[in-house]
N, C-alpha and C. Protein backbone atom coordinates (compact mmCIF):
# COMPACT_ATOMS: atom_id res chain seq x y z
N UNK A 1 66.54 -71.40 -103.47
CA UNK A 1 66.46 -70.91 -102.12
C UNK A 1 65.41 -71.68 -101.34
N UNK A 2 65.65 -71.76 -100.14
CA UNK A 2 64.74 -72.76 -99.37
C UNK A 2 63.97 -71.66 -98.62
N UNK A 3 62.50 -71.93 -98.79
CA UNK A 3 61.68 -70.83 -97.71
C UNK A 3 61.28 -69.75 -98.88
N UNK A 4 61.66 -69.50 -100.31
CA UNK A 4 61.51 -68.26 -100.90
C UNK A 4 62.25 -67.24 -101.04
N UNK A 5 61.57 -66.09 -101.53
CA UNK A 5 62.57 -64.92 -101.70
C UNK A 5 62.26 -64.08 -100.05
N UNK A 6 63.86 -63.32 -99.99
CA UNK A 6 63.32 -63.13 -99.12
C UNK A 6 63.01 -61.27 -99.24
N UNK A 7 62.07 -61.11 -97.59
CA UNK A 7 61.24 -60.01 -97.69
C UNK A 7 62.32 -58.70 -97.93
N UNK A 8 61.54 -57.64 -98.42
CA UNK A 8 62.21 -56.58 -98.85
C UNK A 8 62.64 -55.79 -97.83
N UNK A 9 63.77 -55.23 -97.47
CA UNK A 9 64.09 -54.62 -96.65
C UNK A 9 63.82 -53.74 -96.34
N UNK A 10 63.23 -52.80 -96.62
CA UNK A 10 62.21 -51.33 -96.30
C UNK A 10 60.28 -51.85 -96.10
N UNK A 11 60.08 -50.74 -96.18
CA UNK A 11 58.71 -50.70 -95.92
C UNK A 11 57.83 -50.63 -97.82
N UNK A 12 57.01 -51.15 -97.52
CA UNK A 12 57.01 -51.51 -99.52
C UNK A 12 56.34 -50.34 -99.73
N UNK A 13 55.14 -49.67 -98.81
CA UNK A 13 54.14 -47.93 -99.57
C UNK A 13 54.91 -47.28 -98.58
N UNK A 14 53.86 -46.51 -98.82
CA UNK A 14 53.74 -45.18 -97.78
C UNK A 14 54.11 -45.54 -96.34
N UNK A 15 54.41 -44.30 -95.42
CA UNK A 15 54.23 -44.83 -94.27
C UNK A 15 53.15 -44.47 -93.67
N UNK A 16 53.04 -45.60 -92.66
CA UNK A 16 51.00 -45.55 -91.97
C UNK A 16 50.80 -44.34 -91.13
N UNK A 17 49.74 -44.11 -90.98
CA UNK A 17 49.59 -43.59 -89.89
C UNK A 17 49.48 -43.38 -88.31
N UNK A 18 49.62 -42.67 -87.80
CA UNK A 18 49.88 -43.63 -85.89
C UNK A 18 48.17 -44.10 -85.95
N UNK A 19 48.36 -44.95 -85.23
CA UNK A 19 46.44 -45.48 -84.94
C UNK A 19 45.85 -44.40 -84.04
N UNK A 20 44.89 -44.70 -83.89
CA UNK A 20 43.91 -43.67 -83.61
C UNK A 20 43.31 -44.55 -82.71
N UNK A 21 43.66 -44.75 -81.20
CA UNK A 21 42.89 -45.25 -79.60
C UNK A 21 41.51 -45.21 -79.59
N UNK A 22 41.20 -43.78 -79.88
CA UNK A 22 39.93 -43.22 -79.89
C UNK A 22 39.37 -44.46 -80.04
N UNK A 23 39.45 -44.98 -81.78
CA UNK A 23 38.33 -45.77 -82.28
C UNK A 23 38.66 -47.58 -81.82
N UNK A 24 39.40 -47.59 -81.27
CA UNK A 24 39.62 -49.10 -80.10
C UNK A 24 38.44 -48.72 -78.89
N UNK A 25 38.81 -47.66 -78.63
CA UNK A 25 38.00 -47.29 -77.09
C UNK A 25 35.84 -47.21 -77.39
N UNK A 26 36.24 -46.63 -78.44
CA UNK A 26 34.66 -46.65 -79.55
C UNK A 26 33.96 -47.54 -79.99
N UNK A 27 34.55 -49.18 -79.93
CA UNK A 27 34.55 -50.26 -80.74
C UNK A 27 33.96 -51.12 -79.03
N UNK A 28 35.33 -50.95 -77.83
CA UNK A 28 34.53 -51.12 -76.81
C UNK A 28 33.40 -50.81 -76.10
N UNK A 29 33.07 -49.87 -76.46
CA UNK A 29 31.89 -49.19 -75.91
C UNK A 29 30.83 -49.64 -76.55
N UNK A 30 30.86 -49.77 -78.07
CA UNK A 30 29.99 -50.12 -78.95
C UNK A 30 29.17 -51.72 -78.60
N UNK A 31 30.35 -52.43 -78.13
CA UNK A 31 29.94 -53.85 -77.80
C UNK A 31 29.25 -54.08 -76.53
N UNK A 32 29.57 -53.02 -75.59
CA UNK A 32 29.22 -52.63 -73.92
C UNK A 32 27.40 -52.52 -74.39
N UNK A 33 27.30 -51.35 -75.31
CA UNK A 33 26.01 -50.89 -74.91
C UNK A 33 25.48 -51.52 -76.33
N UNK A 34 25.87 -52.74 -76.79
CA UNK A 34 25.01 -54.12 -77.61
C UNK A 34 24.61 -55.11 -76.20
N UNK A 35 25.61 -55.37 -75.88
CA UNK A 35 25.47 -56.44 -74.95
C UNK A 35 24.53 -56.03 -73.79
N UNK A 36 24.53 -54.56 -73.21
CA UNK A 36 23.22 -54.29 -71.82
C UNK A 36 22.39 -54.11 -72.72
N UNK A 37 21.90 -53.47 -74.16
CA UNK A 37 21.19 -53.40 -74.82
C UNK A 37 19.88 -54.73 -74.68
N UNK A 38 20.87 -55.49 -75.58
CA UNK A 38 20.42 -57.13 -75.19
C UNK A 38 19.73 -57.83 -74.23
N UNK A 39 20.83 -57.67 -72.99
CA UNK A 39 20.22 -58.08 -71.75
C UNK A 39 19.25 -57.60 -71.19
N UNK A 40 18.99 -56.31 -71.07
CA UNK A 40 18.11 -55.57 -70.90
C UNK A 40 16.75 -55.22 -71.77
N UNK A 41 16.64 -56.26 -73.00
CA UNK A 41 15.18 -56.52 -73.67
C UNK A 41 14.79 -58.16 -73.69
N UNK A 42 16.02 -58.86 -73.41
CA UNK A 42 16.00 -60.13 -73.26
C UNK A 42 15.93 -60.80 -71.95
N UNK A 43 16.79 -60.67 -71.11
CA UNK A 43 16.40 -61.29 -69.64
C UNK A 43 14.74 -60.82 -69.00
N UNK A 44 14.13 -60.10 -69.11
CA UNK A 44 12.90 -59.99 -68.95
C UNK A 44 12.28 -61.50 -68.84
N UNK A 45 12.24 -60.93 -70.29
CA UNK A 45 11.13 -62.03 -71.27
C UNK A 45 11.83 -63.43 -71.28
N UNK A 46 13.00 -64.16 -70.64
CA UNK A 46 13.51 -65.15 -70.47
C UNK A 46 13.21 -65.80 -69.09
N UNK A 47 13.11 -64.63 -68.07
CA UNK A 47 12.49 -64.64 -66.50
C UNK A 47 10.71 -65.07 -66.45
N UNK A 48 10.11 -64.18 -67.44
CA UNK A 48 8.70 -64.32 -67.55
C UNK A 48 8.64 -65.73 -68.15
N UNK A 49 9.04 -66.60 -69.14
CA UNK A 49 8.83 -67.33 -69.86
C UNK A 49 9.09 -68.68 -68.59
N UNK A 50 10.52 -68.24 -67.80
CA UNK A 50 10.29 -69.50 -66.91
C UNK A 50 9.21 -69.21 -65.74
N UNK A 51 8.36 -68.23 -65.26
CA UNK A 51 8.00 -68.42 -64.35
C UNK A 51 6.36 -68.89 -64.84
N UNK A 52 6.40 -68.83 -66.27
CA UNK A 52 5.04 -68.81 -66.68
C UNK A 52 5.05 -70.61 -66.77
N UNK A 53 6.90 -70.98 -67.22
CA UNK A 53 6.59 -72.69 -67.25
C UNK A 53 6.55 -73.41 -66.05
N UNK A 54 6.69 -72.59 -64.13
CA UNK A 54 6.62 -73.14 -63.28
C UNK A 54 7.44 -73.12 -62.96
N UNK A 55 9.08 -72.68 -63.28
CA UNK A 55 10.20 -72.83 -62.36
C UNK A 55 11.14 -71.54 -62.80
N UNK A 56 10.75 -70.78 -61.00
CA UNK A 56 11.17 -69.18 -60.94
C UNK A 56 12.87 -69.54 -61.18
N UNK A 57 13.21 -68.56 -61.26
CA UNK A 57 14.47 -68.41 -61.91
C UNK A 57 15.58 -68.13 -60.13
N UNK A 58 16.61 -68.57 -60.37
CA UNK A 58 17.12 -68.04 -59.07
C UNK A 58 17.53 -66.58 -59.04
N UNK A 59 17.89 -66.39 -57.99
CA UNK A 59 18.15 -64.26 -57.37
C UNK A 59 19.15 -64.34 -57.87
N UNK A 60 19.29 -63.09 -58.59
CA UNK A 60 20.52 -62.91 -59.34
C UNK A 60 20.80 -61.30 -58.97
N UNK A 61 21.70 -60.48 -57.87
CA UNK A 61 22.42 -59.29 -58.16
C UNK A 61 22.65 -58.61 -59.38
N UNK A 62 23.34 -59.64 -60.59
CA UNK A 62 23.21 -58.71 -61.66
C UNK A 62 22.00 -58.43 -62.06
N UNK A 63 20.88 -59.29 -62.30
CA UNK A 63 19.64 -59.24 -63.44
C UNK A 63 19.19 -57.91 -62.35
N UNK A 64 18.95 -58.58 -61.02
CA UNK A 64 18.22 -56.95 -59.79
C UNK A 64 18.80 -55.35 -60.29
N UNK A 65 20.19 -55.65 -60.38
CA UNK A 65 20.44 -54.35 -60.78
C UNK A 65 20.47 -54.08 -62.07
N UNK A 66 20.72 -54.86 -62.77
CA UNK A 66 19.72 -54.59 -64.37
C UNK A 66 18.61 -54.11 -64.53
N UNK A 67 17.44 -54.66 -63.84
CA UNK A 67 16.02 -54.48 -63.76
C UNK A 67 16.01 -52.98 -63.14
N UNK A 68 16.98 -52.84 -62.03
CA UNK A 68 16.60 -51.45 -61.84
C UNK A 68 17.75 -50.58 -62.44
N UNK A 69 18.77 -50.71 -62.85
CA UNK A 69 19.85 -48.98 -63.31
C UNK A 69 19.99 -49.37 -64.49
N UNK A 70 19.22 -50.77 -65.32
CA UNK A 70 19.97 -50.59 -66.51
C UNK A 70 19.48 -49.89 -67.76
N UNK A 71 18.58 -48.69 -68.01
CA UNK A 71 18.37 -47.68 -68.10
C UNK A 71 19.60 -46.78 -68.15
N UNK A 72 19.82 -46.82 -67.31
CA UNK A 72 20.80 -45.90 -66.53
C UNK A 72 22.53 -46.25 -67.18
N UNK A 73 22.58 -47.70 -67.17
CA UNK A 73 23.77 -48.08 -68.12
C UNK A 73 23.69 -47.76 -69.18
N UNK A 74 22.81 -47.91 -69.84
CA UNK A 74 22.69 -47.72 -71.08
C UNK A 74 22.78 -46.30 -72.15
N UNK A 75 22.36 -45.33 -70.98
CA UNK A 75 22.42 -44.10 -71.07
C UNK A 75 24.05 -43.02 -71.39
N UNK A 76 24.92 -43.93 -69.91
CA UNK A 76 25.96 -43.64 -69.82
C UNK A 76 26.86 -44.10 -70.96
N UNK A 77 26.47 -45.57 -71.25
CA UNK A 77 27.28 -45.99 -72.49
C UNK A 77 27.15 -45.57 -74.02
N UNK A 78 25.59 -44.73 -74.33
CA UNK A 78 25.26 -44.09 -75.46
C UNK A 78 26.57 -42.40 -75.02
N UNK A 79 26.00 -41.97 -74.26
CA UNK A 79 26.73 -40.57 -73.84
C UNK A 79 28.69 -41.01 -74.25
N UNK A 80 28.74 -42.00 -73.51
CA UNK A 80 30.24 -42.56 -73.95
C UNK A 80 30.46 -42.72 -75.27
N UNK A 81 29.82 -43.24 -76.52
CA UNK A 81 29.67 -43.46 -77.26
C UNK A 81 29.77 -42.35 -78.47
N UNK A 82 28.88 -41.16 -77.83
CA UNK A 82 29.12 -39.56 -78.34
C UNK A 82 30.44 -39.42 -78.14
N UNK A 83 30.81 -39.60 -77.15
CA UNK A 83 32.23 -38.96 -76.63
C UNK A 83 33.00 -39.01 -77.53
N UNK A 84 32.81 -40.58 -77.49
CA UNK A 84 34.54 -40.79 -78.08
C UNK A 84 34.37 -41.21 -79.80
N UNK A 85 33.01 -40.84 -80.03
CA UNK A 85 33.58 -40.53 -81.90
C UNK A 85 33.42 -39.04 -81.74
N UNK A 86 33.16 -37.96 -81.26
CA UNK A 86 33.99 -37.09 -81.21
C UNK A 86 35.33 -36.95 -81.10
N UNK A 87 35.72 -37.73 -79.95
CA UNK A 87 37.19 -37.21 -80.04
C UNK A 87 38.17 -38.23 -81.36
N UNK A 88 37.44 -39.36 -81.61
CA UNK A 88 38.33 -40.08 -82.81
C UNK A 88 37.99 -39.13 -83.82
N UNK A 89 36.60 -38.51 -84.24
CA UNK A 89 37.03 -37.74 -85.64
C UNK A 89 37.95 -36.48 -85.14
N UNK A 90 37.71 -35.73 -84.37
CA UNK A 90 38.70 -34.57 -84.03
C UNK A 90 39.99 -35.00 -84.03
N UNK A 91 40.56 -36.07 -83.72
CA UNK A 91 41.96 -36.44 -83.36
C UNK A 91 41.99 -36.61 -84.93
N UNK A 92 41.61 -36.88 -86.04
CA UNK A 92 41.70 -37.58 -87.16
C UNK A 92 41.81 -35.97 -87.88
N UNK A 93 40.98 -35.30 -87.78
CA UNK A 93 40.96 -33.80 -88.43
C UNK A 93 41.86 -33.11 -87.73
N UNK A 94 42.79 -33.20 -86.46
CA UNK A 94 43.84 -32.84 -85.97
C UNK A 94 44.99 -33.09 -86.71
N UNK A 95 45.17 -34.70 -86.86
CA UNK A 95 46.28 -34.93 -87.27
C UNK A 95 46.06 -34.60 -89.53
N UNK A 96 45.23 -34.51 -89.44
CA UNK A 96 44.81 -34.49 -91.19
C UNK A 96 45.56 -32.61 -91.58
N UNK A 97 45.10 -31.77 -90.39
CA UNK A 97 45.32 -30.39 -90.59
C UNK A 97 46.57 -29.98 -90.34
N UNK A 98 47.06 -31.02 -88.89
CA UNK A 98 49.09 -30.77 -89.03
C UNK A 98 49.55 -31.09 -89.91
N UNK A 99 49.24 -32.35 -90.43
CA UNK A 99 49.89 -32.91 -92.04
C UNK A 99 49.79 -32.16 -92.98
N UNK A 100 49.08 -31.30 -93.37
CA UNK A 100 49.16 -30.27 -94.34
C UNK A 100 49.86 -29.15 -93.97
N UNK A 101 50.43 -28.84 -93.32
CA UNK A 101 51.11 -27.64 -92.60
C UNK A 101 52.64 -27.63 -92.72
C-alpha cells in the first residue's frame, strides 16, 4: 500500500469531552494580567534608566495611562481571573454531576 495503513474508521477510546471555554477565556486573562503585570514594574525603571543616561524617552498615551490606572488594570484582570476559574471549575463539576445521573 502506498501512504500506509489506512486510519481506523471510528473513534479509537472513549469519547471526549465538550471543551470547557471557561479555561481558553482563563488562559487569556492569565497572559493580560502577566503582560500589565510586567509593564507596569518594568517601564518605570526603563524610563528612569534613560533619563538618568540623558535622553528622555518620548510621550507615550499608553505608558501615561499605565503610570496612572494601571493599578487599576491589574485589579480588574486579577478579579477576572477569580471569575472565570470559578466558572471553569463549576462548569466542570456541572457537567461531572449530569454525567453521573
Amino acid at each position: 500500500m502506498i501512504g500506509g495503513p489506512a486510519p481506523p474508521a471510528g473513534p479509537a477510546g472513549p469519547p471526549s469531552e465538550p471543551r470547557n471555554w471557561f479555561y481558553l477565556l482563563l488562559n487569556l486573562a492569565s497572559v493580560a494580567f502577566v503582560v500589565t503585570a510586567l509593564a507596569y514594574a518594568v517601564i518605570p525603571v526603563l524610563e528612569q534608566k534613560a533619563a538618568e543616561a540623558g535622553h528622555a524617552p518620548p510621550p507615550s498615551p499608553l505608558r501615561d495611562a499605565l503610570r496612572r490606572d494601571g493599578w487599576v488594570w491589574l485589579l480588574v484582570e486579577a478579579g477576572l481571573i477569580a471569575v472565570l476559574s470559578l466558572a471553569s471549575m463549576g462548569l466542570d463539576r456541572w457537567r461531572q454531576r449530569k454525567k453521573e445521573c
